[in-house]
N, C-alpha and C. Protein backbone atom coordinates (compact mmCIF):
# COMPACT_ATOMS: atom_id res chain seq x y z
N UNK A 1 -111.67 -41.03 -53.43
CA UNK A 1 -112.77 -40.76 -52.51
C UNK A 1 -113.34 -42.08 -52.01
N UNK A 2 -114.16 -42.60 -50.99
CA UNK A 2 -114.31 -43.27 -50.19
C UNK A 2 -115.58 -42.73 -49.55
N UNK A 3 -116.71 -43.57 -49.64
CA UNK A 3 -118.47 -43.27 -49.17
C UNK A 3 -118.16 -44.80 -48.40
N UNK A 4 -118.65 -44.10 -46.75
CA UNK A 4 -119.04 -45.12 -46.27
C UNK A 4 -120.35 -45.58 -45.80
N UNK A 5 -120.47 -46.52 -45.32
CA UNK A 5 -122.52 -46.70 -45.02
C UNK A 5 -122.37 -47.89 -43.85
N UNK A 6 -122.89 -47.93 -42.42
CA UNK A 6 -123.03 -47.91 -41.98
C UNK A 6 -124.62 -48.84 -41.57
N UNK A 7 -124.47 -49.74 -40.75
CA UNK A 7 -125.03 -50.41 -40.04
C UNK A 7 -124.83 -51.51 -39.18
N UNK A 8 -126.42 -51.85 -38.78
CA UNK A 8 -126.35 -53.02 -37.69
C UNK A 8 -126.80 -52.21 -36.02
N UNK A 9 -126.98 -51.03 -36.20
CA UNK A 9 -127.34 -50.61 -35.18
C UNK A 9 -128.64 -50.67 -34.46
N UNK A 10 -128.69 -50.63 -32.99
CA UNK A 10 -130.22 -50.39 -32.96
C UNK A 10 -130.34 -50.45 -31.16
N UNK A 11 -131.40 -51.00 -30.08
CA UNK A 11 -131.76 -51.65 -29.12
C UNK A 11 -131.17 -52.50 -28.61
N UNK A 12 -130.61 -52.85 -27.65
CA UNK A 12 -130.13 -54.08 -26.92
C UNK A 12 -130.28 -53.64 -25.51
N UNK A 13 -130.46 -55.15 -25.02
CA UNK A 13 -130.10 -54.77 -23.36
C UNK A 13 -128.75 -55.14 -23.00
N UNK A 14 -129.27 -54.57 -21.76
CA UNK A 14 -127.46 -54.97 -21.05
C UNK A 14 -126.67 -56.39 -20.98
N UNK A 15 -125.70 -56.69 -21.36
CA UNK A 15 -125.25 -58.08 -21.96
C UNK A 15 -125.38 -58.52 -23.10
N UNK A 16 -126.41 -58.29 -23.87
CA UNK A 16 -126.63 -58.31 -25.35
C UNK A 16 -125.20 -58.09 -26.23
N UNK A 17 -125.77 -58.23 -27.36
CA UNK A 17 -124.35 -58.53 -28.48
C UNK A 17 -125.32 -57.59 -29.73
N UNK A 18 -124.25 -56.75 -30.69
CA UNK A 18 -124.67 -56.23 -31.38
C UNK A 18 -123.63 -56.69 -32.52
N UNK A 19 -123.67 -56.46 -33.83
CA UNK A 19 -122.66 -56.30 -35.02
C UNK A 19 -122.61 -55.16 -36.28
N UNK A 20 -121.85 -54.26 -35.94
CA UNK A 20 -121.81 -53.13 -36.51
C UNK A 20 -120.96 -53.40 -37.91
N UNK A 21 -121.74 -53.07 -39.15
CA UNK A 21 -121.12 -53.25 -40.47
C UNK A 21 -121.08 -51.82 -40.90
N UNK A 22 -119.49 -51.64 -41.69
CA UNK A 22 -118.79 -50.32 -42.44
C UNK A 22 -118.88 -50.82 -43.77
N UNK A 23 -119.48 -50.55 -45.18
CA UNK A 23 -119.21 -50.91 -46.14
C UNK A 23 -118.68 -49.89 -46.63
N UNK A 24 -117.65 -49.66 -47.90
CA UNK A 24 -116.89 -49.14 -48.57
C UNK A 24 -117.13 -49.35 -49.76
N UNK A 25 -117.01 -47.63 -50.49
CA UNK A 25 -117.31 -48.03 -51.54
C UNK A 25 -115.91 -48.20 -52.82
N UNK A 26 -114.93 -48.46 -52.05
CA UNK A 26 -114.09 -49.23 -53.20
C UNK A 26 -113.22 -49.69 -51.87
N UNK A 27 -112.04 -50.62 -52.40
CA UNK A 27 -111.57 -51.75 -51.78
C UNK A 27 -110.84 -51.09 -50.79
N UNK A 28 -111.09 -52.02 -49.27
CA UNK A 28 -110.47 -51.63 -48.06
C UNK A 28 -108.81 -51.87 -48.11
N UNK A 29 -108.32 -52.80 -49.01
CA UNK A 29 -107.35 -52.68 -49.21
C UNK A 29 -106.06 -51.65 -49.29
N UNK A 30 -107.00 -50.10 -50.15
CA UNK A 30 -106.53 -49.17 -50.41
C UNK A 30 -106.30 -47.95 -49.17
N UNK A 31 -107.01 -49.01 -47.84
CA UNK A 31 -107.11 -47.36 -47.00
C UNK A 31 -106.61 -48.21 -46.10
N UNK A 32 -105.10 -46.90 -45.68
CA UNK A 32 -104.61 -47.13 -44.82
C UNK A 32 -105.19 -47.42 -42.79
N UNK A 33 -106.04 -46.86 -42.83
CA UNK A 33 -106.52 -47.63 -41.47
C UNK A 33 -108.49 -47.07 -41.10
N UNK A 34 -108.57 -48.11 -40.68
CA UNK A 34 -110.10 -47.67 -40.72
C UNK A 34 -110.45 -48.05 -38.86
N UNK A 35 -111.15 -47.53 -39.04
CA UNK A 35 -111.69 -47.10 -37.56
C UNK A 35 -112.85 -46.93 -37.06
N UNK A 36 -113.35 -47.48 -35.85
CA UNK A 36 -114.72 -47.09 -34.94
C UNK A 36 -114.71 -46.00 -34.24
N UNK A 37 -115.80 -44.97 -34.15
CA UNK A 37 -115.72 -43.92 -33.38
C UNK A 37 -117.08 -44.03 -32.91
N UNK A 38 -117.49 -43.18 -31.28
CA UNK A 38 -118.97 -43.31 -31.34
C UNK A 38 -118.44 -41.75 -30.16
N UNK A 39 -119.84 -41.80 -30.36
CA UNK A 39 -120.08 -40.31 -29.87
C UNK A 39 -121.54 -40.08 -28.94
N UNK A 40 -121.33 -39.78 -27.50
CA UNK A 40 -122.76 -40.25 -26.48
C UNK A 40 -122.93 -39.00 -26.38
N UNK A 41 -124.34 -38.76 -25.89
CA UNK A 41 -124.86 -37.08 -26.00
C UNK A 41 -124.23 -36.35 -25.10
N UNK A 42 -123.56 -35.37 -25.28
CA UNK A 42 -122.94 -34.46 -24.41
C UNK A 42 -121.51 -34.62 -24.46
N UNK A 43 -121.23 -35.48 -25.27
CA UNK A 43 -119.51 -36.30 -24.94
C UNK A 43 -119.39 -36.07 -26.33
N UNK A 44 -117.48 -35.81 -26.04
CA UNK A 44 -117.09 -35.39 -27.65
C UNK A 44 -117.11 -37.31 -28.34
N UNK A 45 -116.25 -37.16 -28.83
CA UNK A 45 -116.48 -37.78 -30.16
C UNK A 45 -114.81 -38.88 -29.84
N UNK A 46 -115.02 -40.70 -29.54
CA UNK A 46 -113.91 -41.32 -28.94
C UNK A 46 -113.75 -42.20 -29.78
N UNK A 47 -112.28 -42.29 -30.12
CA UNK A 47 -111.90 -43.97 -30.67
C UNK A 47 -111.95 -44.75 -29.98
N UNK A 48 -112.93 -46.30 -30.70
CA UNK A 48 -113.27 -47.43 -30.40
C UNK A 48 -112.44 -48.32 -30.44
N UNK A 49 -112.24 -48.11 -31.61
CA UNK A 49 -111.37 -49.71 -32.02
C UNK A 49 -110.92 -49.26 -33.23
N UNK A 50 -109.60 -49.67 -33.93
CA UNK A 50 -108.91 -49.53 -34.89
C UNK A 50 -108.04 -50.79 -35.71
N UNK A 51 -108.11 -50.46 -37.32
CA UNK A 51 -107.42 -51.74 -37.71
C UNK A 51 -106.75 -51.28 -38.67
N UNK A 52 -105.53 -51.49 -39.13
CA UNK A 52 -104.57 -50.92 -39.61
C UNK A 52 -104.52 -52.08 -41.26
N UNK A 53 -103.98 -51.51 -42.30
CA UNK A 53 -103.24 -51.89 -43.17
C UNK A 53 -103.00 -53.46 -42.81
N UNK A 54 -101.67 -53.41 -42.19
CA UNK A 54 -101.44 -54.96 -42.05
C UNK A 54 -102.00 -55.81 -41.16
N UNK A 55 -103.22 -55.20 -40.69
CA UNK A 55 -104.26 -56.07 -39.59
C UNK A 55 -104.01 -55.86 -38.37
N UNK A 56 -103.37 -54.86 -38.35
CA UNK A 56 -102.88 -54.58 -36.40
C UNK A 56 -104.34 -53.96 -36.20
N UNK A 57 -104.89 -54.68 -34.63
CA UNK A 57 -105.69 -53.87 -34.08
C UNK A 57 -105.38 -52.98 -32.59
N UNK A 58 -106.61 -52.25 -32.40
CA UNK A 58 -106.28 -51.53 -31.15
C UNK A 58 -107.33 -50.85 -30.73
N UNK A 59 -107.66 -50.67 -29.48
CA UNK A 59 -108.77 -50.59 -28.59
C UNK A 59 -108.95 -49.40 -27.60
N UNK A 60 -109.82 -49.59 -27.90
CA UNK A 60 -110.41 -47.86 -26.59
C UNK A 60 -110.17 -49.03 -24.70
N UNK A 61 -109.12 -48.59 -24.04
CA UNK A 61 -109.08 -49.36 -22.85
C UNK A 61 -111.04 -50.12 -22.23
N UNK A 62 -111.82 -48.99 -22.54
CA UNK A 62 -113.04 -49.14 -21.62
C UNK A 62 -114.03 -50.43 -22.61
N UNK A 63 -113.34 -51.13 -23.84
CA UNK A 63 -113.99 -52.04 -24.37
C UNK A 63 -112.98 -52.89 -25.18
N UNK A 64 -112.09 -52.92 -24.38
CA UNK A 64 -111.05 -54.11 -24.61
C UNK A 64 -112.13 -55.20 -23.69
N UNK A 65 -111.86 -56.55 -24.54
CA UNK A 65 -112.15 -58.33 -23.92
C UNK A 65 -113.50 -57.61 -24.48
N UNK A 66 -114.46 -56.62 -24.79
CA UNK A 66 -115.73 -57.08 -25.09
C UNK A 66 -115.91 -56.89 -26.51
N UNK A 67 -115.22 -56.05 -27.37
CA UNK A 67 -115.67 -55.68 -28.96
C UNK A 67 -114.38 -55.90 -29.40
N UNK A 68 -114.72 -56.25 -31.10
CA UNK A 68 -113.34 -56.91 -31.43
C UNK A 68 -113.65 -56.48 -33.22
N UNK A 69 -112.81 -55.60 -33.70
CA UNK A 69 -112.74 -54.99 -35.30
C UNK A 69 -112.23 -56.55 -36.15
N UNK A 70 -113.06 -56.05 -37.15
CA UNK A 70 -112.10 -57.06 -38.39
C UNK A 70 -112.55 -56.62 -40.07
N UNK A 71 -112.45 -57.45 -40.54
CA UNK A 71 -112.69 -57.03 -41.82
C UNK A 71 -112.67 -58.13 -42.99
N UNK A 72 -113.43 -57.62 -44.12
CA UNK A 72 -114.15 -59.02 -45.43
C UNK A 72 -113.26 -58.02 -46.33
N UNK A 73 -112.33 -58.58 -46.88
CA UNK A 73 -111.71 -57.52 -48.31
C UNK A 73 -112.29 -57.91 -49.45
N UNK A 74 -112.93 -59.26 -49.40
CA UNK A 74 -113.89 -59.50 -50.72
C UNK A 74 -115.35 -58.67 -50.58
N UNK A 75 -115.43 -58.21 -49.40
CA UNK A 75 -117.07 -57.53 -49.33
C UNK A 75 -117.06 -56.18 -48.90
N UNK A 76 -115.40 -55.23 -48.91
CA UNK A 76 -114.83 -54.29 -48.78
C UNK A 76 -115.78 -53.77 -47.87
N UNK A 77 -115.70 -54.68 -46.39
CA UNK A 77 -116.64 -53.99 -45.49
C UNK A 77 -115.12 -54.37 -43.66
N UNK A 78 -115.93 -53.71 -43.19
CA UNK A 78 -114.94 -53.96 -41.75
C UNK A 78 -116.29 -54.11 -40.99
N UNK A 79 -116.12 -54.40 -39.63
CA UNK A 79 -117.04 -55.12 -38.46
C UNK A 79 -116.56 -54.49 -36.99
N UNK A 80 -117.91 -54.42 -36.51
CA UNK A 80 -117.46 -54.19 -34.74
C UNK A 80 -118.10 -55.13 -34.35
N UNK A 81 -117.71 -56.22 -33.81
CA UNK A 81 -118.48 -57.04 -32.82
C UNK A 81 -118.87 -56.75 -31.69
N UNK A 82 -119.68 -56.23 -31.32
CA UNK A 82 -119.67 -55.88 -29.55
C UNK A 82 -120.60 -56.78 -29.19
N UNK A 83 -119.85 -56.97 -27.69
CA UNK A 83 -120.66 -58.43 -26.74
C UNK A 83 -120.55 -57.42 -25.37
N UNK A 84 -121.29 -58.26 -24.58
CA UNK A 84 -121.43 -57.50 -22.98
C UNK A 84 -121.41 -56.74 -23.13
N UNK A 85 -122.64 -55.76 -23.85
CA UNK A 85 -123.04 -54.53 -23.58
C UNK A 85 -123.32 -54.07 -22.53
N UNK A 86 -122.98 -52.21 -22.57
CA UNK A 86 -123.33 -51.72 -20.97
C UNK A 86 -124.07 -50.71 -21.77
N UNK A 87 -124.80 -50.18 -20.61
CA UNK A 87 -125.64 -48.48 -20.73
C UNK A 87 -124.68 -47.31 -21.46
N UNK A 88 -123.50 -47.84 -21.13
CA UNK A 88 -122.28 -46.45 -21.05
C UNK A 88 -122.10 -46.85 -22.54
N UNK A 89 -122.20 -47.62 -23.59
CA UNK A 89 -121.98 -47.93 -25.06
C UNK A 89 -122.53 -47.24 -25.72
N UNK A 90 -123.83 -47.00 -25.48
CA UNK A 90 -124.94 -46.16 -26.02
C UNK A 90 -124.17 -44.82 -26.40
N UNK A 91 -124.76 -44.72 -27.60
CA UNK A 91 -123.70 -43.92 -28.34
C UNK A 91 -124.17 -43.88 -30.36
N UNK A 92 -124.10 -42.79 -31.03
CA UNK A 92 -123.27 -43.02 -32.12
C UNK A 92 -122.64 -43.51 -32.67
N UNK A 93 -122.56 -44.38 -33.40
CA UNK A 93 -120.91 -45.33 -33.91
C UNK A 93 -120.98 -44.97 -35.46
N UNK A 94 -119.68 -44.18 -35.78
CA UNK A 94 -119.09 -43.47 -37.01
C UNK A 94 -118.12 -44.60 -37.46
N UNK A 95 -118.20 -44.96 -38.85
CA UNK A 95 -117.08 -45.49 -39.20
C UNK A 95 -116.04 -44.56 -39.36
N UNK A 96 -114.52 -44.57 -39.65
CA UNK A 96 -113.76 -44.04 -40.25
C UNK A 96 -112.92 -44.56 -41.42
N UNK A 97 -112.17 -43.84 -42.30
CA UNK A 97 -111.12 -44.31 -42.83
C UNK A 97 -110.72 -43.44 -43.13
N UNK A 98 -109.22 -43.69 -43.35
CA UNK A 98 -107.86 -42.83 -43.36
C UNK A 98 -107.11 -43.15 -44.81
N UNK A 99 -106.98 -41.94 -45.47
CA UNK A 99 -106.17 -42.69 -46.79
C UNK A 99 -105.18 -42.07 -46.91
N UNK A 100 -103.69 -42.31 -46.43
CA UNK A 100 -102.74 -42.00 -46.64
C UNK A 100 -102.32 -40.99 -47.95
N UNK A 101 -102.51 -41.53 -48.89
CA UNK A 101 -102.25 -41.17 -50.67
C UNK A 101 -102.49 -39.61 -50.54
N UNK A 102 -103.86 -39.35 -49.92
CA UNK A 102 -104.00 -37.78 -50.09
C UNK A 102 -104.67 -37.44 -49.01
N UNK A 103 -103.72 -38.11 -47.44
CA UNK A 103 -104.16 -37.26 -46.25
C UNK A 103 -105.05 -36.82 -45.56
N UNK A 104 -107.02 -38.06 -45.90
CA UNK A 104 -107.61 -37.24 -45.88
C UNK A 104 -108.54 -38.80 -44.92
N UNK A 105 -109.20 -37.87 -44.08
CA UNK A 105 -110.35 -38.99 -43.19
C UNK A 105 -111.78 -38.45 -43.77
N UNK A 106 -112.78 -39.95 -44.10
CA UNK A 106 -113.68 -40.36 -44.61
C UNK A 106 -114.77 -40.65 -43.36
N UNK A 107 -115.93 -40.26 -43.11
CA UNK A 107 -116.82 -40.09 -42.26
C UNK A 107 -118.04 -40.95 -42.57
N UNK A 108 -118.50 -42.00 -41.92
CA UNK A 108 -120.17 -42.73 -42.52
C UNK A 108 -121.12 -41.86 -41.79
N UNK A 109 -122.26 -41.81 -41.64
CA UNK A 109 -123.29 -41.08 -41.27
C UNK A 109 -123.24 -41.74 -40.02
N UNK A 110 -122.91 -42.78 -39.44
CA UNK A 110 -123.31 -42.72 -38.29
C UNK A 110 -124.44 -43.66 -37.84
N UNK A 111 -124.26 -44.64 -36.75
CA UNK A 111 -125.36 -45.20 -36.53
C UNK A 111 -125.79 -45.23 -35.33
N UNK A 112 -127.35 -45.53 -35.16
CA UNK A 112 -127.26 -45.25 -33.29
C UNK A 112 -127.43 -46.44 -32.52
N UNK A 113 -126.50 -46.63 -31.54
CA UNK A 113 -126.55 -47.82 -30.71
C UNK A 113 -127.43 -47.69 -29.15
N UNK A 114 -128.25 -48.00 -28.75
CA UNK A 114 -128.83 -47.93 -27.48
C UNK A 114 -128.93 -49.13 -26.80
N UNK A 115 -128.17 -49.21 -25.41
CA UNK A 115 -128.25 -50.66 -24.35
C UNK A 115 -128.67 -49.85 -23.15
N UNK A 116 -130.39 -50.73 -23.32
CA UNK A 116 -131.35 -50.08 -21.90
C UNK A 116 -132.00 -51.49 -21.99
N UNK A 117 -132.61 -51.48 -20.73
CA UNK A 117 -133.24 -52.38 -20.36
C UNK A 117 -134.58 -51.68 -20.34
């Protein structure tokens, strides 16, 4: 099992930079791919950004060149960097993770991101 927690969210304006932290509660090592999701009111629910096992990443087209995933395996946490924020970001941001072993995706509560001026 796998509890995730979630932060760094909050206010920004447009162009602003935010840093979204996933902590885990045992080593990221063990999960096969972990993931950003965010979810804007009325809109289902989109992959952000993704980072795999052997460090492959991959991107939602509409925030490629501005947000960029990574990850601390000593602080079993992963990261969203987002820079050049827009209005259209504003959103929910869910961590994910995926654990191969027993097939099963892991949900954080969720944090809320807002870019208004």
């Amino acid at each position: 099992q796998v509890q995730l927690v979630e932060s760094g969210g909050g206010l920004v304006q447009p162009g602003g930079s935010l840093r979204l932290s996933c902590a885990a509660s045992r080593s990221i090592l063990s999960i096969s791919v972990m993931c950003w999701y965010r979810q804007a009111p009325g809109k289902e629910r989109e992959l952000v950004a993704r980072i795999s096992m052997s460090g492959n990443t991959n991107y939602a087209d509409s925030v490629k060149g501005r947000f960029t995933i990574s990850r601390d395996h000593a602080k079993n946490t992963v990261y969203l960097q987002m820079n050049s924020l827009k209005p259209e970001d504003t959103a929910v941001y869910y961590c994910n993770a995926f654990v191969a072993s027993n097939n099963y995706n892991y949900w954080g509560q969720g944090t809320q991101v807002t870019v208004s001026s």
